[in-house]
PDB file of N, CA and C in Angstrom:
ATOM      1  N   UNK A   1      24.800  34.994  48.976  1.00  0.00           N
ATOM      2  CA  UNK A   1      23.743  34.502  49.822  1.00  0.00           C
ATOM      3  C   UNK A   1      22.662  33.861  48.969  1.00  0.00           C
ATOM      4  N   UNK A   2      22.049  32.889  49.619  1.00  0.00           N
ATOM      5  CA  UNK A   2      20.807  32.233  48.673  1.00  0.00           C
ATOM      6  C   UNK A   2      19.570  32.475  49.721  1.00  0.00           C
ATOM      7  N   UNK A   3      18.544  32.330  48.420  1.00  0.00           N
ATOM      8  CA  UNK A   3      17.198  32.625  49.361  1.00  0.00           C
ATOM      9  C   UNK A   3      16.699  31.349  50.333  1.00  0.00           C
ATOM     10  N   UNK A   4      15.949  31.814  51.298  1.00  0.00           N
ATOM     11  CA  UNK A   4      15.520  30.681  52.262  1.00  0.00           C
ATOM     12  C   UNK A   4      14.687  29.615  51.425  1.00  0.00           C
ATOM     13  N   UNK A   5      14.807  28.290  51.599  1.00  0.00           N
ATOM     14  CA  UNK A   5      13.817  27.828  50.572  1.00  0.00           C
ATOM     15  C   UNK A   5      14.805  27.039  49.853  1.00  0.00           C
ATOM     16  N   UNK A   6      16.092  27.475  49.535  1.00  0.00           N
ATOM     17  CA  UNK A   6      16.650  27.220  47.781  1.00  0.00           C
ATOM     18  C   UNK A   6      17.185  25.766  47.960  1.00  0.00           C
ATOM     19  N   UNK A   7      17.878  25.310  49.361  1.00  0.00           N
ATOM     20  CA  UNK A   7      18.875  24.388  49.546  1.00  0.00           C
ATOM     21  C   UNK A   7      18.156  23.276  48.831  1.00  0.00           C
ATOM     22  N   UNK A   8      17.050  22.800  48.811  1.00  0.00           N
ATOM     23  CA  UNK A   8      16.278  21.637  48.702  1.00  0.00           C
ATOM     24  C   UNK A   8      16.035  21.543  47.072  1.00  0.00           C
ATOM     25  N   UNK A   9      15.947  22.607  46.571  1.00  0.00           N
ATOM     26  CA  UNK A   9      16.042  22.512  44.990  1.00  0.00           C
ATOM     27  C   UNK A   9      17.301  22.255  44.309  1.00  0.00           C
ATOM     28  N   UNK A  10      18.376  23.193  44.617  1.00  0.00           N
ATOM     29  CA  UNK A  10      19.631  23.401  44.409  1.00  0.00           C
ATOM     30  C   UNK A  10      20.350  21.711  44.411  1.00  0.00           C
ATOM     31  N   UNK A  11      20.076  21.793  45.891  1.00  0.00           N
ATOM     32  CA  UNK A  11      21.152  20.003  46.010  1.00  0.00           C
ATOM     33  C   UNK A  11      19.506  18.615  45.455  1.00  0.00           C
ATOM     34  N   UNK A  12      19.182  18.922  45.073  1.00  0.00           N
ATOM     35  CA  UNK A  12      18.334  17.860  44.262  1.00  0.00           C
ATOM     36  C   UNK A  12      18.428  17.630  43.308  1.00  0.00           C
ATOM     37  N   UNK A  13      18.679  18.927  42.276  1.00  0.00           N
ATOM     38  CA  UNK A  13      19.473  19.172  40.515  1.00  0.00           C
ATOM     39  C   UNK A  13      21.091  18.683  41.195  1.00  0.00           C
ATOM     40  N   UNK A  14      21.343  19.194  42.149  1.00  0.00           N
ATOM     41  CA  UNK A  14      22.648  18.351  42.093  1.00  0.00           C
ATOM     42  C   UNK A  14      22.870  16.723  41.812  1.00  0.00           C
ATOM     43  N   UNK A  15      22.172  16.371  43.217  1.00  0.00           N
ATOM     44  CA  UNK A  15      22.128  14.903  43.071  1.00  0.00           C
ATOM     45  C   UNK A  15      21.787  14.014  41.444  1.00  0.00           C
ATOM     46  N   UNK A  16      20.596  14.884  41.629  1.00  0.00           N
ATOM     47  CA  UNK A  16      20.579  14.411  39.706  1.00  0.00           C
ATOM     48  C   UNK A  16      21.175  14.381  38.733  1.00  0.00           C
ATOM     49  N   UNK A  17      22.325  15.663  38.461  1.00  0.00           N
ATOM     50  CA  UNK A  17      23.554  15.565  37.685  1.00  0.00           C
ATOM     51  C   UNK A  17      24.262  14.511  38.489  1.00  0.00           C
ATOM     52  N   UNK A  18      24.627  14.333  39.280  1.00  0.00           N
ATOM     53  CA  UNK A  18      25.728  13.148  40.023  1.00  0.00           C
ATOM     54  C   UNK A  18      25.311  12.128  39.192  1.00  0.00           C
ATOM     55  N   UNK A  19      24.057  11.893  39.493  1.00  0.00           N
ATOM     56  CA  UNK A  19      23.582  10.466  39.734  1.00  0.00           C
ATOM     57  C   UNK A  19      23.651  10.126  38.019  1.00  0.00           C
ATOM     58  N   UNK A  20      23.367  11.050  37.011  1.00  0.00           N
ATOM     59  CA  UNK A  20      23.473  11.295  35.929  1.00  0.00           C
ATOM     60  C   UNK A  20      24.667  10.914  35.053  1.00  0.00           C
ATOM     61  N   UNK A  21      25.634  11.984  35.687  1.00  0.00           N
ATOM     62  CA  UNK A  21      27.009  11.670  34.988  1.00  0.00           C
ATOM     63  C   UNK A  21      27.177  10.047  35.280  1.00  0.00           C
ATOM     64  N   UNK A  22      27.626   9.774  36.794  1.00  0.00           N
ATOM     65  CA  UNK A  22      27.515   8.259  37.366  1.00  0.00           C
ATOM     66  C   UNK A  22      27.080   6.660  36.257  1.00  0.00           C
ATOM     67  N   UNK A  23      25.967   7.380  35.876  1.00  0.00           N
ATOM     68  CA  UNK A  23      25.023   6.314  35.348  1.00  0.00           C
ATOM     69  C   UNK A  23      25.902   6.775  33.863  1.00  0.00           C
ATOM     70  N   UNK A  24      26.271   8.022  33.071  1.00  0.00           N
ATOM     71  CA  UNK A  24      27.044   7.769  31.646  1.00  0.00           C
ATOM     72  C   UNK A  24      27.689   6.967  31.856  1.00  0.00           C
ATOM     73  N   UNK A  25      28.683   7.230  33.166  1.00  0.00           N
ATOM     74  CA  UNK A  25      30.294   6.540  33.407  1.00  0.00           C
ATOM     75  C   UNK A  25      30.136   5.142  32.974  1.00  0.00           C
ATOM     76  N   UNK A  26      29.297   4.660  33.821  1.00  0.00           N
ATOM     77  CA  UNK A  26      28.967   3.178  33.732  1.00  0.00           C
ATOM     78  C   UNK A  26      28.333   2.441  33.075  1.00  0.00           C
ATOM     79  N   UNK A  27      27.644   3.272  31.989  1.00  0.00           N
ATOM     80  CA  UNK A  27      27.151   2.703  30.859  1.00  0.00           C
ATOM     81  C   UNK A  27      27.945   2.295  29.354  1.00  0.00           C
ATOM     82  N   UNK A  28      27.050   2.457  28.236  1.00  0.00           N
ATOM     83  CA  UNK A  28      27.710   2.421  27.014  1.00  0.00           C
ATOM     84  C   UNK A  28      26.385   2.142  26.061  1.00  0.00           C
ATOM     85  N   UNK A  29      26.477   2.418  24.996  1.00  0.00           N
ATOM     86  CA  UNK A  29      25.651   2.441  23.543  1.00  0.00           C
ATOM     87  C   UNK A  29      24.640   3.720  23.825  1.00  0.00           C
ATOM     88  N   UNK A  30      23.170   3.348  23.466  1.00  0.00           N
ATOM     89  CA  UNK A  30      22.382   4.391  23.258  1.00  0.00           C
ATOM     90  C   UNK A  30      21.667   5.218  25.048  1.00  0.00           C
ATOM     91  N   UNK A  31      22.025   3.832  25.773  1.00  0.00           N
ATOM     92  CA  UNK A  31      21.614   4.737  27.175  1.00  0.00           C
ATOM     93  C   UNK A  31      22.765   5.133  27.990  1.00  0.00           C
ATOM     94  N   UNK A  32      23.950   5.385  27.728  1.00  0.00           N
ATOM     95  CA  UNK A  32      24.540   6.359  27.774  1.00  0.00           C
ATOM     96  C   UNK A  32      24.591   7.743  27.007  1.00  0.00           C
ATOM     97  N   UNK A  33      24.243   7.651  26.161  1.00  0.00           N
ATOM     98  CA  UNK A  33      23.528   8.766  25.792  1.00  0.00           C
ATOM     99  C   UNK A  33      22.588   9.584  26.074  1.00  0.00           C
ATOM    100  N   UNK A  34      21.702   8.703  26.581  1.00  0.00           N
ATOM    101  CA  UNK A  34      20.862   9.393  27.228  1.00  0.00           C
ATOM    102  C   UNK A  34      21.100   9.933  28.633  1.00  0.00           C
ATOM    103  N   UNK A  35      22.072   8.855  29.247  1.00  0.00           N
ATOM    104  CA  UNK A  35      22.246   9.842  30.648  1.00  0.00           C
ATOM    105  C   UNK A  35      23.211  10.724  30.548  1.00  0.00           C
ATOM    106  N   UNK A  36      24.009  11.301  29.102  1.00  0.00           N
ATOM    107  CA  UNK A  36      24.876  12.088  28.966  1.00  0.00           C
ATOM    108  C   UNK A  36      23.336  13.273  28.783  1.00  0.00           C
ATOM    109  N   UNK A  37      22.173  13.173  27.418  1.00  0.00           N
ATOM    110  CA  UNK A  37      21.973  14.463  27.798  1.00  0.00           C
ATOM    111  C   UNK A  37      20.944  14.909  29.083  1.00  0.00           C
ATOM    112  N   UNK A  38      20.868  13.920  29.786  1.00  0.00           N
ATOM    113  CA  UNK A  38      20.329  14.357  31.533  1.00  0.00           C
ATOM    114  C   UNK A  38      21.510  14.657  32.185  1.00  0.00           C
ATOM    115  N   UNK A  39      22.657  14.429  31.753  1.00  0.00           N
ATOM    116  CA  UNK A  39      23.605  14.597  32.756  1.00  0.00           C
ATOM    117  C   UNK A  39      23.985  16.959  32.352  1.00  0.00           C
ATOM    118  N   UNK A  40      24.275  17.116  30.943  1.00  0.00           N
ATOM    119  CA  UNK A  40      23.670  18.212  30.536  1.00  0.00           C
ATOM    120  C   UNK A  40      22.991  18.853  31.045  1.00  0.00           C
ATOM    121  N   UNK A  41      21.579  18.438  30.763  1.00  0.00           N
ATOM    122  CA  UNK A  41      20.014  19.164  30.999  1.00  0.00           C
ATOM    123  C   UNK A  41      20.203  19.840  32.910  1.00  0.00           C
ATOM    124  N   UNK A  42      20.846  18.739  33.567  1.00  0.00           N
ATOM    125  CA  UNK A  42      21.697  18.693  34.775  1.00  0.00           C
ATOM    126  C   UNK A  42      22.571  20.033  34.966  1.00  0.00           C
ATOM    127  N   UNK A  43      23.106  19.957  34.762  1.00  0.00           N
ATOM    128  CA  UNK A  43      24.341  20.766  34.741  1.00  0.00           C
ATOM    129  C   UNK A  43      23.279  22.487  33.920  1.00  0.00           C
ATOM    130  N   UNK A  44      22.705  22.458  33.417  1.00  0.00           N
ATOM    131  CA  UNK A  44      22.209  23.751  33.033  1.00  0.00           C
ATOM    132  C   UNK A  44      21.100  24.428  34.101  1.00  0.00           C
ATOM    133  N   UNK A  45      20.282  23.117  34.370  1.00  0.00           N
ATOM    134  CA  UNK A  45      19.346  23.576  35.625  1.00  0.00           C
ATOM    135  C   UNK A  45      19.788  23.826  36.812  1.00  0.00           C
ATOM    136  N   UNK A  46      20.908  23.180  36.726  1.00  0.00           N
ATOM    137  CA  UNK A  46      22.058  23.350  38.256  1.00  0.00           C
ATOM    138  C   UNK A  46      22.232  25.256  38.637  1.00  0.00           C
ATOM    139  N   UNK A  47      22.844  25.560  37.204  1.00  0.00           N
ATOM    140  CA  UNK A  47      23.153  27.060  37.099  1.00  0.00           C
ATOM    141  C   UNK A  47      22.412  27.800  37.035  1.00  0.00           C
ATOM    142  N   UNK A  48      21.336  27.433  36.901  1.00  0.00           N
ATOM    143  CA  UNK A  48      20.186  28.149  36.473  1.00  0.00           C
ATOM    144  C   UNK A  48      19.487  28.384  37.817  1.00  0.00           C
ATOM    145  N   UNK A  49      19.192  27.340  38.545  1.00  0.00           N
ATOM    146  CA  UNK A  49      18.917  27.429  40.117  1.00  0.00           C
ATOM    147  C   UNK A  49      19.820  28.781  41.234  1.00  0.00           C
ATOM    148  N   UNK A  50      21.131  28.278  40.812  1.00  0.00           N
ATOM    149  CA  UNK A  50      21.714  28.833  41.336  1.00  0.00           C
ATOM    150  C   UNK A  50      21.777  30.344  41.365  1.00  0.00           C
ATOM    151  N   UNK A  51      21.734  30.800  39.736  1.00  0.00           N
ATOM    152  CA  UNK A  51      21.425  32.227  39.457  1.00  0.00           C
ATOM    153  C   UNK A  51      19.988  32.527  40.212  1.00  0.00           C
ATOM    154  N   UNK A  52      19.225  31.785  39.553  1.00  0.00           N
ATOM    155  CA  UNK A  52      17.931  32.164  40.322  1.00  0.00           C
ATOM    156  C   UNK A  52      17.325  32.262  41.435  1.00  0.00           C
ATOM    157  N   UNK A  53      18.234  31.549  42.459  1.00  0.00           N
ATOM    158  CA  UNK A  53      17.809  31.398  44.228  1.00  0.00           C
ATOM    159  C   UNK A  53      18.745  32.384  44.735  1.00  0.00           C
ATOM    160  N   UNK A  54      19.667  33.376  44.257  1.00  0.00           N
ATOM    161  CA  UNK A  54      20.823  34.206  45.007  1.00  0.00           C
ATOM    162  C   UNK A  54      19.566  34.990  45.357  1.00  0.00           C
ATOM    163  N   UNK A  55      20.523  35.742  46.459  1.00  0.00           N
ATOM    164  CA  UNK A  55      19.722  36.616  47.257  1.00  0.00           C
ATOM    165  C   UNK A  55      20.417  37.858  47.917  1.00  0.00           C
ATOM    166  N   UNK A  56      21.358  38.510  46.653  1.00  0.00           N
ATOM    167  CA  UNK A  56      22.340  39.386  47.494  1.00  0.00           C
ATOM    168  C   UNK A  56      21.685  40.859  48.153  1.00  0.00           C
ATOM    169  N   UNK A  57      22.815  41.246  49.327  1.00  0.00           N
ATOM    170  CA  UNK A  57      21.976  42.080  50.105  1.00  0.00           C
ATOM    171  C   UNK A  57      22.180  43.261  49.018  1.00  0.00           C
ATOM    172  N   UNK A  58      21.296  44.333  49.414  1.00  0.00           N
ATOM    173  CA  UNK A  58      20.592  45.201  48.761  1.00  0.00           C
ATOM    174  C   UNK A  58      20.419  46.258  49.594  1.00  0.00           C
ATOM    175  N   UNK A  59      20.926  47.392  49.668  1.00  0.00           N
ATOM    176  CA  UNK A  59      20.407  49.046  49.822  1.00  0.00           C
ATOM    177  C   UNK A  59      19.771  49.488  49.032  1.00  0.00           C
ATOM    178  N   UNK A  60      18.337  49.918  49.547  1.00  0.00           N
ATOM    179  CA  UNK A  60      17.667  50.573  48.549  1.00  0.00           C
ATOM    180  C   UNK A  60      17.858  52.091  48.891  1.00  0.00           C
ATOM    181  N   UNK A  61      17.943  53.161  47.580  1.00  0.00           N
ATOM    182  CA  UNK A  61      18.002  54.477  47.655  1.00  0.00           C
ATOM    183  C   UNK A  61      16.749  55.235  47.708  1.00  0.00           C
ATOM    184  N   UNK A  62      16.965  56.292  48.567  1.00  0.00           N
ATOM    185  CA  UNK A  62      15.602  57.024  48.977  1.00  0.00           C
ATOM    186  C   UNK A  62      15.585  57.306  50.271  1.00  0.00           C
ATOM    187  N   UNK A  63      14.337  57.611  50.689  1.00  0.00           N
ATOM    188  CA  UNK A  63      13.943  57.638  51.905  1.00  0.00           C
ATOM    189  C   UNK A  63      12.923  57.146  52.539  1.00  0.00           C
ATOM    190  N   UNK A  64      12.924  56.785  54.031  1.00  0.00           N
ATOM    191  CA  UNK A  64      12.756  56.050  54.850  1.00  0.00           C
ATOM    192  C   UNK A  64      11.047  55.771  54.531  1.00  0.00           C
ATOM    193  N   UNK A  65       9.961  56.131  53.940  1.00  0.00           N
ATOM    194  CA  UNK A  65       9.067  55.937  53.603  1.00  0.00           C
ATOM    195  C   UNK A  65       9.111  55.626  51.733  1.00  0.00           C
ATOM    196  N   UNK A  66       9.792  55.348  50.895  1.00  0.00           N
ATOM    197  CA  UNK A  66       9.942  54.840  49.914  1.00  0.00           C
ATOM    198  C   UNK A  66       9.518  53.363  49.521  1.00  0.00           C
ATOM    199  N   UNK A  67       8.696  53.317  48.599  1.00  0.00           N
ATOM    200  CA  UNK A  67       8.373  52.002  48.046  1.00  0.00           C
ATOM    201  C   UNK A  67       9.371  50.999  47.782  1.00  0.00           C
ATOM    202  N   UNK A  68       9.424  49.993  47.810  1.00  0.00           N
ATOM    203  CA  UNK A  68      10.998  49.329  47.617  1.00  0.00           C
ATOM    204  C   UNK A  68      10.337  48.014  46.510  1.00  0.00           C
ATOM    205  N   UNK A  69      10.236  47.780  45.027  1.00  0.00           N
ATOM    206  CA  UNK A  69       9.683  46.322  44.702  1.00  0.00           C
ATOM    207  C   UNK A  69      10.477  45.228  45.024  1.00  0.00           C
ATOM    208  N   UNK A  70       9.866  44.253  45.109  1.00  0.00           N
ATOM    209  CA  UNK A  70      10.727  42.644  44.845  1.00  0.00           C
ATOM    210  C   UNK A  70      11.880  42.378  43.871  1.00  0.00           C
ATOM    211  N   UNK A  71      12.476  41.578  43.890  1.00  0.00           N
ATOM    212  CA  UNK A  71      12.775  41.152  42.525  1.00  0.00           C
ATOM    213  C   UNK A  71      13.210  41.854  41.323  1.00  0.00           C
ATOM    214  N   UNK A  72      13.820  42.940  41.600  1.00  0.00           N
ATOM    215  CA  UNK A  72      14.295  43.892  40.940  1.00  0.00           C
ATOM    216  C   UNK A  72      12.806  44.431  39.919  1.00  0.00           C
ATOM    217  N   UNK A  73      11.598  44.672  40.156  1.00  0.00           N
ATOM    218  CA  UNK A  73      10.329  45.090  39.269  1.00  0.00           C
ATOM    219  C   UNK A  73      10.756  46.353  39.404  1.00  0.00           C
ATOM    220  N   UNK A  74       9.395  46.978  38.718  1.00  0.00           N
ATOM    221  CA  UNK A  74       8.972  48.019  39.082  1.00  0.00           C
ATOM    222  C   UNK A  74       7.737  48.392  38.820  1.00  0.00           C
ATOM    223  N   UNK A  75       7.398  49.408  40.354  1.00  0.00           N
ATOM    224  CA  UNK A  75       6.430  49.579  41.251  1.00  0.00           C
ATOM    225  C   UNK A  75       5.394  50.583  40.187  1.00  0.00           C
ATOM    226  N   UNK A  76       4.718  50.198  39.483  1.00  0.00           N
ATOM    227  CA  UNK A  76       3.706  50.204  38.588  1.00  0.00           C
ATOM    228  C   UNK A  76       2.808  51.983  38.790  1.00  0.00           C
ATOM    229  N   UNK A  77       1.888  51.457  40.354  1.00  0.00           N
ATOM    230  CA  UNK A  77       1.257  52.413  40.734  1.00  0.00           C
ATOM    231  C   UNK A  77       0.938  51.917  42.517  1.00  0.00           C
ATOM    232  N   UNK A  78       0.464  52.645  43.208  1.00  0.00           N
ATOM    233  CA  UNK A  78       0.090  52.658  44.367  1.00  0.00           C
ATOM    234  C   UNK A  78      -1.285  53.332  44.717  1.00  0.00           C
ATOM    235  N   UNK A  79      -2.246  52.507  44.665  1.00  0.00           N
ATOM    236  CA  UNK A  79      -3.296  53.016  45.233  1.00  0.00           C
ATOM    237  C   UNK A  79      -4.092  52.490  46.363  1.00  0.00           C
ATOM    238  N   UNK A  80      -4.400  52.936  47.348  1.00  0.00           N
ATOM    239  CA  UNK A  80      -5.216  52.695  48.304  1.00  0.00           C
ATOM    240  C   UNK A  80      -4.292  52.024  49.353  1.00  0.00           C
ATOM    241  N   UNK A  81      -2.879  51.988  49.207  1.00  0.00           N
ATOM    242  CA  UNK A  81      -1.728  51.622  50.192  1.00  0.00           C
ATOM    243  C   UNK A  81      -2.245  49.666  49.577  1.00  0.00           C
ATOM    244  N   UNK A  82      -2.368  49.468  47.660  1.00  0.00           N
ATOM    245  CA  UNK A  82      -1.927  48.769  47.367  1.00  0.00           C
ATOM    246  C   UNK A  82      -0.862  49.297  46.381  1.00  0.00           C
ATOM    247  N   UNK A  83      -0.138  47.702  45.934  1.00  0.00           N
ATOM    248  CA  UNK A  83       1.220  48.525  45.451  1.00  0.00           C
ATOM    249  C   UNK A  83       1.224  47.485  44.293  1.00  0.00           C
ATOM    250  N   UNK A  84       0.593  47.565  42.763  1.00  0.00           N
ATOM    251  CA  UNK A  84       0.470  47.564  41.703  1.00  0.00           C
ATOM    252  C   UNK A  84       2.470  46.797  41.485  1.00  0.00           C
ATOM    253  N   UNK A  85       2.298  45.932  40.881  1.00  0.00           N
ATOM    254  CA  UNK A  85       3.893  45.907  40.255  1.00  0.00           C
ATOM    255  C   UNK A  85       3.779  45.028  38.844  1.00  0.00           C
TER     256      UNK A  85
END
């Protein structure tokens, strides 16, 4: 699952590697080179998005009044029914 939000980042680094590789294909000398290392830089932010926008479901352990953090943190301190992370 990916988080709400992600599609618009995700397929934008896409398009950009496309459009990237595309533009090596059809080139030659020093600016193919260059759209080889955008086509790269591409392809790393691609995965990188991807790791970073998942959103798998999650049981948290405990009970039914238990603090739960974000983002795999952890929950620091709790005072005043704020929650420190």
């Amino acid at each position: 699952m990916m988080a709400k939000g992600s599609f618009s980042w995700i397929s934008g680094i896409f398009l950009f590697t496309i459009f990237s590789w595309i533009a090596f294909s059809n080139l030659s000398g020093k600016l193919s080179l260059i759209f080889f290392l955008l086509f790269e830089i591409g392809v790393i932010l691609s995965l990188f998005f991807i790791i970073f926008f998942r959103d798998p479901e999650r049981i948290p352990s405990g009970d039914e009044g238990d603090v739960v953090s974000p983002a795999d943190g952890k929950v620091i301190s709790i005072n005043l029914r704020t929650i420190c992370i």
